[in-house]
PDB file of N, CA and C in Angstrom:
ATOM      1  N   UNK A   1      17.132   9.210 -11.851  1.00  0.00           N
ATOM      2  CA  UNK A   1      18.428   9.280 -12.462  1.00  0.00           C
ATOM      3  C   UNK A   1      18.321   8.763 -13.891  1.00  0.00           C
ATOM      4  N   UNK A   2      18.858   9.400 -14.780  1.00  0.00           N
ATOM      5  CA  UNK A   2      18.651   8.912 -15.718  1.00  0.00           C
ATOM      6  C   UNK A   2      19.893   7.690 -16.369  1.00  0.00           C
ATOM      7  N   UNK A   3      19.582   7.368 -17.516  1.00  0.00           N
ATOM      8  CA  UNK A   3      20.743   5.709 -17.477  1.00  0.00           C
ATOM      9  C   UNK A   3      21.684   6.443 -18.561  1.00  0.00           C
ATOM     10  N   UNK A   4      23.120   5.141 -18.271  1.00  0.00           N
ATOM     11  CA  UNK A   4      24.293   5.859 -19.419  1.00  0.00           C
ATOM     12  C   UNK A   4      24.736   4.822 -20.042  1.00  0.00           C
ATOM     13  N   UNK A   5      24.605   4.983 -21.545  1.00  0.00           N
ATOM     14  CA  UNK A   5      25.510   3.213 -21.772  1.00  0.00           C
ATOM     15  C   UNK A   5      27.216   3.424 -21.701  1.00  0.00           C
ATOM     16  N   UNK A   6      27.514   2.731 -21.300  1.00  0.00           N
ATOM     17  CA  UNK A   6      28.824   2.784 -21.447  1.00  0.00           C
ATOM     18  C   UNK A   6      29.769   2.282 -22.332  1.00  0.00           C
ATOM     19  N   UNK A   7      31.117   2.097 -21.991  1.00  0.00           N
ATOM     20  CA  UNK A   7      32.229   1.912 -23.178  1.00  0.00           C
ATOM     21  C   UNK A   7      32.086   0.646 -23.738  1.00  0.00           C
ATOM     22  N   UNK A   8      31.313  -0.280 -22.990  1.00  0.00           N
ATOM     23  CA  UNK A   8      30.862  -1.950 -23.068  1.00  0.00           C
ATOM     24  C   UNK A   8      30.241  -2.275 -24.008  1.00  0.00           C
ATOM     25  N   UNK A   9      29.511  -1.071 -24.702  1.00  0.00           N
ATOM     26  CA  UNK A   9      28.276  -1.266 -25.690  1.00  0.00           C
ATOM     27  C   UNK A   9      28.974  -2.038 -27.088  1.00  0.00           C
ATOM     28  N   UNK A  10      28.179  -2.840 -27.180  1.00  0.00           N
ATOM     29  CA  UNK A  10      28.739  -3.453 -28.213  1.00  0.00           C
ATOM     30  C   UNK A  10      27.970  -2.794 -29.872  1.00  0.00           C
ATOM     31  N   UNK A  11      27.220  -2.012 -29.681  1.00  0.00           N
ATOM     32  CA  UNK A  11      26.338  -1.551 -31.087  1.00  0.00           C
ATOM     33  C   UNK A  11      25.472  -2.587 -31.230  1.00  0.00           C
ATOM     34  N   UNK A  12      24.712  -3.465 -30.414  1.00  0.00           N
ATOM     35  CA  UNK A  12      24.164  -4.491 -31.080  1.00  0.00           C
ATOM     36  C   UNK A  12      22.309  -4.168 -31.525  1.00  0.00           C
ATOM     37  N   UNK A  13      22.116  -3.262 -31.488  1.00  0.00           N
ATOM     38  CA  UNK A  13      20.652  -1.884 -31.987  1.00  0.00           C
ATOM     39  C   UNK A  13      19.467  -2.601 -31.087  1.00  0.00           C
ATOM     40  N   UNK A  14      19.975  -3.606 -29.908  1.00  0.00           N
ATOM     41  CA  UNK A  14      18.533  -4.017 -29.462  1.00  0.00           C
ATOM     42  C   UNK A  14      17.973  -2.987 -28.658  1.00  0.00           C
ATOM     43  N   UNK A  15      18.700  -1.904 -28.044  1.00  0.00           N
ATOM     44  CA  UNK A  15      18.066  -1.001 -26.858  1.00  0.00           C
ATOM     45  C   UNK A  15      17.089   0.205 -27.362  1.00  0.00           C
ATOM     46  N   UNK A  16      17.608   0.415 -28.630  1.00  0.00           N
ATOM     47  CA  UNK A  16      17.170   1.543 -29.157  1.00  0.00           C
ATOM     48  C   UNK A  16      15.460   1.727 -29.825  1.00  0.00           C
ATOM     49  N   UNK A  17      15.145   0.700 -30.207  1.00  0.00           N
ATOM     50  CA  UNK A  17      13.828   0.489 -30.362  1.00  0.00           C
ATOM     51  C   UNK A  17      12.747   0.219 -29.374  1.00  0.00           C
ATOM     52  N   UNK A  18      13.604  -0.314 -28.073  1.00  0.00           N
ATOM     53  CA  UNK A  18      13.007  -0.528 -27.075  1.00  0.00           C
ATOM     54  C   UNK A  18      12.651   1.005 -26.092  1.00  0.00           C
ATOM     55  N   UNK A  19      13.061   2.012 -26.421  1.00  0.00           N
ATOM     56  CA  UNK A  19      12.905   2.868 -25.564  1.00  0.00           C
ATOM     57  C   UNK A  19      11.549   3.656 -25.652  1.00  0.00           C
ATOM     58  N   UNK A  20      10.739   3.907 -25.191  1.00  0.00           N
ATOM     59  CA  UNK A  20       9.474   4.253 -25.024  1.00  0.00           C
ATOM     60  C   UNK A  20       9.438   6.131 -25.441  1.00  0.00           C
ATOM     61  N   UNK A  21      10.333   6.377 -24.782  1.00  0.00           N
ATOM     62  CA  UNK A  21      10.340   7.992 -24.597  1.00  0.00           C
ATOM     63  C   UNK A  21      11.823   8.437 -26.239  1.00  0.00           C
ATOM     64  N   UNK A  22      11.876   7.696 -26.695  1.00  0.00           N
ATOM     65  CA  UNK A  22      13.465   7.755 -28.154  1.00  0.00           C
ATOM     66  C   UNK A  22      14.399   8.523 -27.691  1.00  0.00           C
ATOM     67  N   UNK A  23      14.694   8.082 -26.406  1.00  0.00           N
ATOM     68  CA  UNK A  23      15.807   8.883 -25.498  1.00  0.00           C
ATOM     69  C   UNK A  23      17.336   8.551 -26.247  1.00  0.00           C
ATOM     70  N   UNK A  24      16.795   7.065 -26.694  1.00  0.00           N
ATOM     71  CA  UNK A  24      18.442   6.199 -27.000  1.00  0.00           C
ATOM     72  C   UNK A  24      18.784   6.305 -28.602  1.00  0.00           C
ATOM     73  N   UNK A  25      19.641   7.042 -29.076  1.00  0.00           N
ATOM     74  CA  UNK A  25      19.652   7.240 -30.624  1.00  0.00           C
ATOM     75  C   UNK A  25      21.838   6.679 -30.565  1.00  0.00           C
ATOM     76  N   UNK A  26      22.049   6.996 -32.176  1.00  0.00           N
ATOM     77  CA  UNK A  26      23.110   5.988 -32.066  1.00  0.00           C
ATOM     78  C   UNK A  26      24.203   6.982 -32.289  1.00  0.00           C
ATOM     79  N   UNK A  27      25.252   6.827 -31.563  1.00  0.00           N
ATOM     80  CA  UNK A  27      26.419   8.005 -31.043  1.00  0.00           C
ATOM     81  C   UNK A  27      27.467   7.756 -32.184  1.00  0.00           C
ATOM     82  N   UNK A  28      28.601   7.946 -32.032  1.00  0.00           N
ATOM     83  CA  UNK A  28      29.734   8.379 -33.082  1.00  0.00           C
ATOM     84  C   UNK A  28      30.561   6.727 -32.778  1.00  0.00           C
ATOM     85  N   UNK A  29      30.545   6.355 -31.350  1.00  0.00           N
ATOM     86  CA  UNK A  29      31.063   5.208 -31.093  1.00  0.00           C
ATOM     87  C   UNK A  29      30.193   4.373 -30.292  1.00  0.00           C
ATOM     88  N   UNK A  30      29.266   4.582 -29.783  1.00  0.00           N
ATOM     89  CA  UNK A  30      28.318   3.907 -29.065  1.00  0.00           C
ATOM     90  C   UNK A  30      27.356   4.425 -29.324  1.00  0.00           C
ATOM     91  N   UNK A  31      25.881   3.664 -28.620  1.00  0.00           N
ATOM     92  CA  UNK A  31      24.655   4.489 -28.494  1.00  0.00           C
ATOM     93  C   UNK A  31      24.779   5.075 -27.430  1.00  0.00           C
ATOM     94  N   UNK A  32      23.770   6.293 -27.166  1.00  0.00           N
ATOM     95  CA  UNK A  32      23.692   7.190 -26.470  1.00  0.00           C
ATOM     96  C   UNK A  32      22.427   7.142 -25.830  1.00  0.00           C
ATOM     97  N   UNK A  33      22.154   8.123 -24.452  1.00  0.00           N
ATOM     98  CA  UNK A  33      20.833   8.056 -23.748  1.00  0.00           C
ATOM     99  C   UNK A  33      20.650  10.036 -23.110  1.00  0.00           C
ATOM    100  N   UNK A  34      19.803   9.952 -24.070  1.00  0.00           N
ATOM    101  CA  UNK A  34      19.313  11.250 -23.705  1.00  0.00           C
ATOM    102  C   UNK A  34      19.106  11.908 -22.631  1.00  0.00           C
ATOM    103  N   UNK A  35      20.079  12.584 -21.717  1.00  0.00           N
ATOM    104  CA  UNK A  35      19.354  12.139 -20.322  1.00  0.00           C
ATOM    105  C   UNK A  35      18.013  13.453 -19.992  1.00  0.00           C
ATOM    106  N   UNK A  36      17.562  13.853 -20.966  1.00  0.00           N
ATOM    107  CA  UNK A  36      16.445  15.219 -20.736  1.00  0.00           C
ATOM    108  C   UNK A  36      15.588  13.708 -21.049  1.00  0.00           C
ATOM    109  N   UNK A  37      15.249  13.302 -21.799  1.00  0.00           N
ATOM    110  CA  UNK A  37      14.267  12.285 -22.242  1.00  0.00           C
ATOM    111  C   UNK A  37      13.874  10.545 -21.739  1.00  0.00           C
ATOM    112  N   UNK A  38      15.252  10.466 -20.713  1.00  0.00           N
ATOM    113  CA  UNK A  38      15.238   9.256 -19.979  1.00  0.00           C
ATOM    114  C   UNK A  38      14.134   9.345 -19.036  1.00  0.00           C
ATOM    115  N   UNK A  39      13.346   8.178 -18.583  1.00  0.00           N
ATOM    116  CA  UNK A  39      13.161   8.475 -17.302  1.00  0.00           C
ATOM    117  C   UNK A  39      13.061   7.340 -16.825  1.00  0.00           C
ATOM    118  N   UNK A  40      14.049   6.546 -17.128  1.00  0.00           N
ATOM    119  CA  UNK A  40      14.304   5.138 -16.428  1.00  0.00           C
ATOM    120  C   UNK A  40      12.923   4.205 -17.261  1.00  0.00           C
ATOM    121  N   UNK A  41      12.075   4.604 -18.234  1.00  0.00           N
ATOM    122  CA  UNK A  41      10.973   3.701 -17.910  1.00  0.00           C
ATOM    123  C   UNK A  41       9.706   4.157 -17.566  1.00  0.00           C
ATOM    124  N   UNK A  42      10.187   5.149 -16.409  1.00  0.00           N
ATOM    125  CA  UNK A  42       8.737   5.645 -15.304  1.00  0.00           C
ATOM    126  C   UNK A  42       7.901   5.947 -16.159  1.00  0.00           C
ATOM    127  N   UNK A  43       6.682   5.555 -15.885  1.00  0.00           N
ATOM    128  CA  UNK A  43       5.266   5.832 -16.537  1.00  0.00           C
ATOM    129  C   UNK A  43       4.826   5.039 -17.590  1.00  0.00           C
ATOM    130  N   UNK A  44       5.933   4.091 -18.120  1.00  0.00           N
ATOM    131  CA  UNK A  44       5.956   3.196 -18.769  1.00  0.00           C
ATOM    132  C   UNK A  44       5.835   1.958 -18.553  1.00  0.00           C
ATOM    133  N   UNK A  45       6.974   1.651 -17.854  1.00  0.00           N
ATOM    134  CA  UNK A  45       6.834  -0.016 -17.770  1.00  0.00           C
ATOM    135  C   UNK A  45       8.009  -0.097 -16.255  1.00  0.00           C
ATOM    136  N   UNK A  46       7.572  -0.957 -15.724  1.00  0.00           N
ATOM    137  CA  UNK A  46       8.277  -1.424 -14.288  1.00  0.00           C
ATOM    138  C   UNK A  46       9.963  -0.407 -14.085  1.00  0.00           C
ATOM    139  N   UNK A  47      10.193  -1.678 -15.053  1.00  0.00           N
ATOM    140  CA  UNK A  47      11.464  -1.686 -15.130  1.00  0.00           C
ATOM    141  C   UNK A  47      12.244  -0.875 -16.286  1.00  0.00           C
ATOM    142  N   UNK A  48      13.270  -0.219 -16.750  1.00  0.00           N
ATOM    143  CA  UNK A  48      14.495   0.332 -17.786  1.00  0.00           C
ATOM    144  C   UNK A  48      14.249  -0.957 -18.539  1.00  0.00           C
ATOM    145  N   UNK A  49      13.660  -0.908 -19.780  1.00  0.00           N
ATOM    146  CA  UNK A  49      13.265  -1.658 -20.719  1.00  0.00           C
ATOM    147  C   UNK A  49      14.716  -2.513 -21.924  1.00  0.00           C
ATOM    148  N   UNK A  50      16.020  -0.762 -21.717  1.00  0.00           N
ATOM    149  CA  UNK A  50      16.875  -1.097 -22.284  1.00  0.00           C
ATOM    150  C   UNK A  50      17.641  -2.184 -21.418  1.00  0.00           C
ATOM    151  N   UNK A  51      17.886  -1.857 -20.328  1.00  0.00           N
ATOM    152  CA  UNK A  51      18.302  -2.736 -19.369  1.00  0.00           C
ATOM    153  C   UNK A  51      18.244  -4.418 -19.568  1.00  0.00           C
ATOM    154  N   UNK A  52      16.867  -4.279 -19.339  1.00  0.00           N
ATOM    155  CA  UNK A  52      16.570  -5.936 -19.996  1.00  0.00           C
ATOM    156  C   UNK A  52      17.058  -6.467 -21.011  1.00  0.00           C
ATOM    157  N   UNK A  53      17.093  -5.728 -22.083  1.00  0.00           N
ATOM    158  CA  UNK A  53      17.261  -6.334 -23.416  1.00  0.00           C
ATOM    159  C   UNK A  53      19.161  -6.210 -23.829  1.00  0.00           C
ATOM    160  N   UNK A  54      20.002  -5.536 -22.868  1.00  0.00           N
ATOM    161  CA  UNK A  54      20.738  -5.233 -23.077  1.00  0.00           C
ATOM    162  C   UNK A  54      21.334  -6.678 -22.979  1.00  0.00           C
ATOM    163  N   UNK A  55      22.415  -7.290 -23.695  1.00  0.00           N
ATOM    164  CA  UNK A  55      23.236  -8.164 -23.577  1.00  0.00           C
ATOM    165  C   UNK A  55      24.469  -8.629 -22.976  1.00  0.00           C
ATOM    166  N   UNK A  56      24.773  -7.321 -22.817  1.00  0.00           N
ATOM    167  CA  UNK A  56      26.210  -7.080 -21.986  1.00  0.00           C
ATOM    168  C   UNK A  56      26.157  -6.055 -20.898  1.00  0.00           C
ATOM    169  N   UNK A  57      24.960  -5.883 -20.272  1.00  0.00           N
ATOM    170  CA  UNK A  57      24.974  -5.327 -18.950  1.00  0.00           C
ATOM    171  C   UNK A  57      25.249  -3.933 -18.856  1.00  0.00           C
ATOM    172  N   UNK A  58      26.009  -3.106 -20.148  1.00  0.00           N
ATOM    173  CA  UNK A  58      26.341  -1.594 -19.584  1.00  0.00           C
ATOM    174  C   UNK A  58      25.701  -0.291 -19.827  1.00  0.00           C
ATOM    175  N   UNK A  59      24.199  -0.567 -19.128  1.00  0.00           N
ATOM    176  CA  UNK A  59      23.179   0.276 -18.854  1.00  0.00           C
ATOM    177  C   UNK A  59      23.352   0.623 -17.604  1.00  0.00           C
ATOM    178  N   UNK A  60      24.219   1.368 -16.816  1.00  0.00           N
ATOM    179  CA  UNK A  60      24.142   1.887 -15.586  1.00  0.00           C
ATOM    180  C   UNK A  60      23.017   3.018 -15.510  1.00  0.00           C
ATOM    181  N   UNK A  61      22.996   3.634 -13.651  1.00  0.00           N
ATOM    182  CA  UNK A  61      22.342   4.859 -13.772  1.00  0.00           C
ATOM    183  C   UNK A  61      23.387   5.773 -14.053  1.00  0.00           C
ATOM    184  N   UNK A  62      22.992   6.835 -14.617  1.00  0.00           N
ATOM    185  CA  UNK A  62      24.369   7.990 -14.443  1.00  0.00           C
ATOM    186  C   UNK A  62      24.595   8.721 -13.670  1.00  0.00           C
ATOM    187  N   UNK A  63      25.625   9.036 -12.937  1.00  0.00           N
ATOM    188  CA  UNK A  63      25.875   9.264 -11.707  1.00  0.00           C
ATOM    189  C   UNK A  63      25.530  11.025 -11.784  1.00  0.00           C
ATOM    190  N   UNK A  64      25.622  11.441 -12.727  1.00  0.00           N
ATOM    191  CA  UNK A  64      25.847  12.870 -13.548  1.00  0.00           C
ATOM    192  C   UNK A  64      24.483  13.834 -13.497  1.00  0.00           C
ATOM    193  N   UNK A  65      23.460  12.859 -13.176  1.00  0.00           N
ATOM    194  CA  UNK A  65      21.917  12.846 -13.911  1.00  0.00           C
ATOM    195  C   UNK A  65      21.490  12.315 -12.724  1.00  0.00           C
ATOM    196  N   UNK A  66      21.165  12.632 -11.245  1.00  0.00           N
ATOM    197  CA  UNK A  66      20.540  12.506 -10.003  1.00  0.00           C
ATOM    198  C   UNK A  66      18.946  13.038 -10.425  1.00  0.00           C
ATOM    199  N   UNK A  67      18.064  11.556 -10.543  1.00  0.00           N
ATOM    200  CA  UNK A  67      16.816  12.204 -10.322  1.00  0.00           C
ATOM    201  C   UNK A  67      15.699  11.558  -9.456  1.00  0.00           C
ATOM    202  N   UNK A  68      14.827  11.847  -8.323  1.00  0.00           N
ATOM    203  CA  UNK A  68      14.309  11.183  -7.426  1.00  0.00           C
ATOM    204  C   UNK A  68      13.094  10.338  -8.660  1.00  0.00           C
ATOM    205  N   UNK A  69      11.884   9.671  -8.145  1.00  0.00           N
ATOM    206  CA  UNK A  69      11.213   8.950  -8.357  1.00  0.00           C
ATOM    207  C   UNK A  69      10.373   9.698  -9.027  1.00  0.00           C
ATOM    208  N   UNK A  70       9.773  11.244  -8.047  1.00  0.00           N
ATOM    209  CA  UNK A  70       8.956  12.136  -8.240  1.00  0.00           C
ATOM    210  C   UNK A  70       9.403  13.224  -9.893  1.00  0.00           C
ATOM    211  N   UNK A  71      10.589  13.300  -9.645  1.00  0.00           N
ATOM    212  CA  UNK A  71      11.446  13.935 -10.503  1.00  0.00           C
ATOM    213  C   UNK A  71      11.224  13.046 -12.304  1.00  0.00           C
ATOM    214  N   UNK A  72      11.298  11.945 -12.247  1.00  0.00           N
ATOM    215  CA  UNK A  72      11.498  11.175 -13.320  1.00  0.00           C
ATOM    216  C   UNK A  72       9.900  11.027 -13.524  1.00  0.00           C
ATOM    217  N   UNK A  73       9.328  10.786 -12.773  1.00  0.00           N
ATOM    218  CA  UNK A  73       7.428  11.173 -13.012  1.00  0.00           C
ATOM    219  C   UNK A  73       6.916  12.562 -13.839  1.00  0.00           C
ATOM    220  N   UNK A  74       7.383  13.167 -13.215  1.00  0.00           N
ATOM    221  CA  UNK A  74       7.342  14.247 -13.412  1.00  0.00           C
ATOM    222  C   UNK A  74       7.944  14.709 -15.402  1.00  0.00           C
ATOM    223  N   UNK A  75       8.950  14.340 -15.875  1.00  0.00           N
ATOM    224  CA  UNK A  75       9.726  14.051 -16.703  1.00  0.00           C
ATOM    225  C   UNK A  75       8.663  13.600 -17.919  1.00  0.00           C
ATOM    226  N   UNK A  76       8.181  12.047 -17.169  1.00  0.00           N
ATOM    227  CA  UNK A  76       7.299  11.404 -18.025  1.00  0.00           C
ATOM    228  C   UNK A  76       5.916  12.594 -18.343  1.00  0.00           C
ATOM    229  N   UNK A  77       5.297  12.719 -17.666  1.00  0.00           N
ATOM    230  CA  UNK A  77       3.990  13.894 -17.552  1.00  0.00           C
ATOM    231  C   UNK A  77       4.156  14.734 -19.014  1.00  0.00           C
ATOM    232  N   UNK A  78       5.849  15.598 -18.616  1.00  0.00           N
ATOM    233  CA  UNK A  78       6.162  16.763 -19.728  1.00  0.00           C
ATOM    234  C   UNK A  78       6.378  15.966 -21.009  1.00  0.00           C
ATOM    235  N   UNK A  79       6.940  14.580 -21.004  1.00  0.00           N
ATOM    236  CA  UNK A  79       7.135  14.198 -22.235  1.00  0.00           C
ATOM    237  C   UNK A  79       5.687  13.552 -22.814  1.00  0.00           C
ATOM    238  N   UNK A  80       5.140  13.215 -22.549  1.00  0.00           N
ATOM    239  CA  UNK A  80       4.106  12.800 -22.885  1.00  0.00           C
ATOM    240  C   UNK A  80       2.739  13.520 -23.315  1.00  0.00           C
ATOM    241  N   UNK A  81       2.907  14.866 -22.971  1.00  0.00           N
ATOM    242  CA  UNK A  81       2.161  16.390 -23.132  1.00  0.00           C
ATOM    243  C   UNK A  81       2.948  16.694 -24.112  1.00  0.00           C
ATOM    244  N   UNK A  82       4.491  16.551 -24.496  1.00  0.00           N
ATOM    245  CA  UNK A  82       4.917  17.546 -25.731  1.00  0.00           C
ATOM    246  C   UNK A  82       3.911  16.624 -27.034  1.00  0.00           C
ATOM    247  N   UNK A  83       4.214  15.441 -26.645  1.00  0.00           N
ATOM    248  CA  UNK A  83       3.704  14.688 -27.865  1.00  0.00           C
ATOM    249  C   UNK A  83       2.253  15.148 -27.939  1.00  0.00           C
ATOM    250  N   UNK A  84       1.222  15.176 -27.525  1.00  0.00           N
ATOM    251  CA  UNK A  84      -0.048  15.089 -27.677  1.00  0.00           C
ATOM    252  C   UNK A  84      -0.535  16.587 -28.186  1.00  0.00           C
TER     253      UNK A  84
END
C-alpha cells in the first residue's frame, strides 16, 4: 500500500529528502506521496523512512493504493531498473 500525508502536515520539509525512491515532492497545500513511486520503503530500509521522521504522525497507508508485500517488491525492482 502505498502512504498518504494528510491534512496534518505541517510543511515542515523533513520527509521529503528522506524518501529513497523521490516519491514525496511538495503539493499546493501539503506535501504529497507519489503513490506509482511509493513503496513503503521496501527494498530499502525496514521501515517508511518518512514515517519516522515525521513529527506529527500523518503518514498513513492509503486506503486508495492496496498493495501486498510482493506487489511493493516488485515496484522497488521496476524503480530501481528505470534508474540504472
Amino acid at each position: 500500500m502505498a502512504l498518504l500525508i494528510t491534512d496534518q502536515c505541517v510543511n515542515c520539509d523533513v520527509c521529503e529528502p528522506e524518501c529513497p525512491n523521490h516519491a514525496i515532492h511538495e503539493g499546493a497545500a501539503r506535501y504529497e506521496i507519489d503513490p506509482a513511486r511509493c513503496t513503503e520503503c521496501v527494498g530499502h530500509f525496514d521501515r517508511p523512512q518518512c514515517v519516522l521522521v515525521c513529527p506529527v504522525d500523518c503518514i498513513p497507508k492509503d486506503p486508495e493504493h492496496p498493495e501486498s508485500a510482493a506487489e511493493l517488491r516488485a515496484k522497488y525492482v521496476r524503480l530501481i531498473t528505470e534508474v540504472a
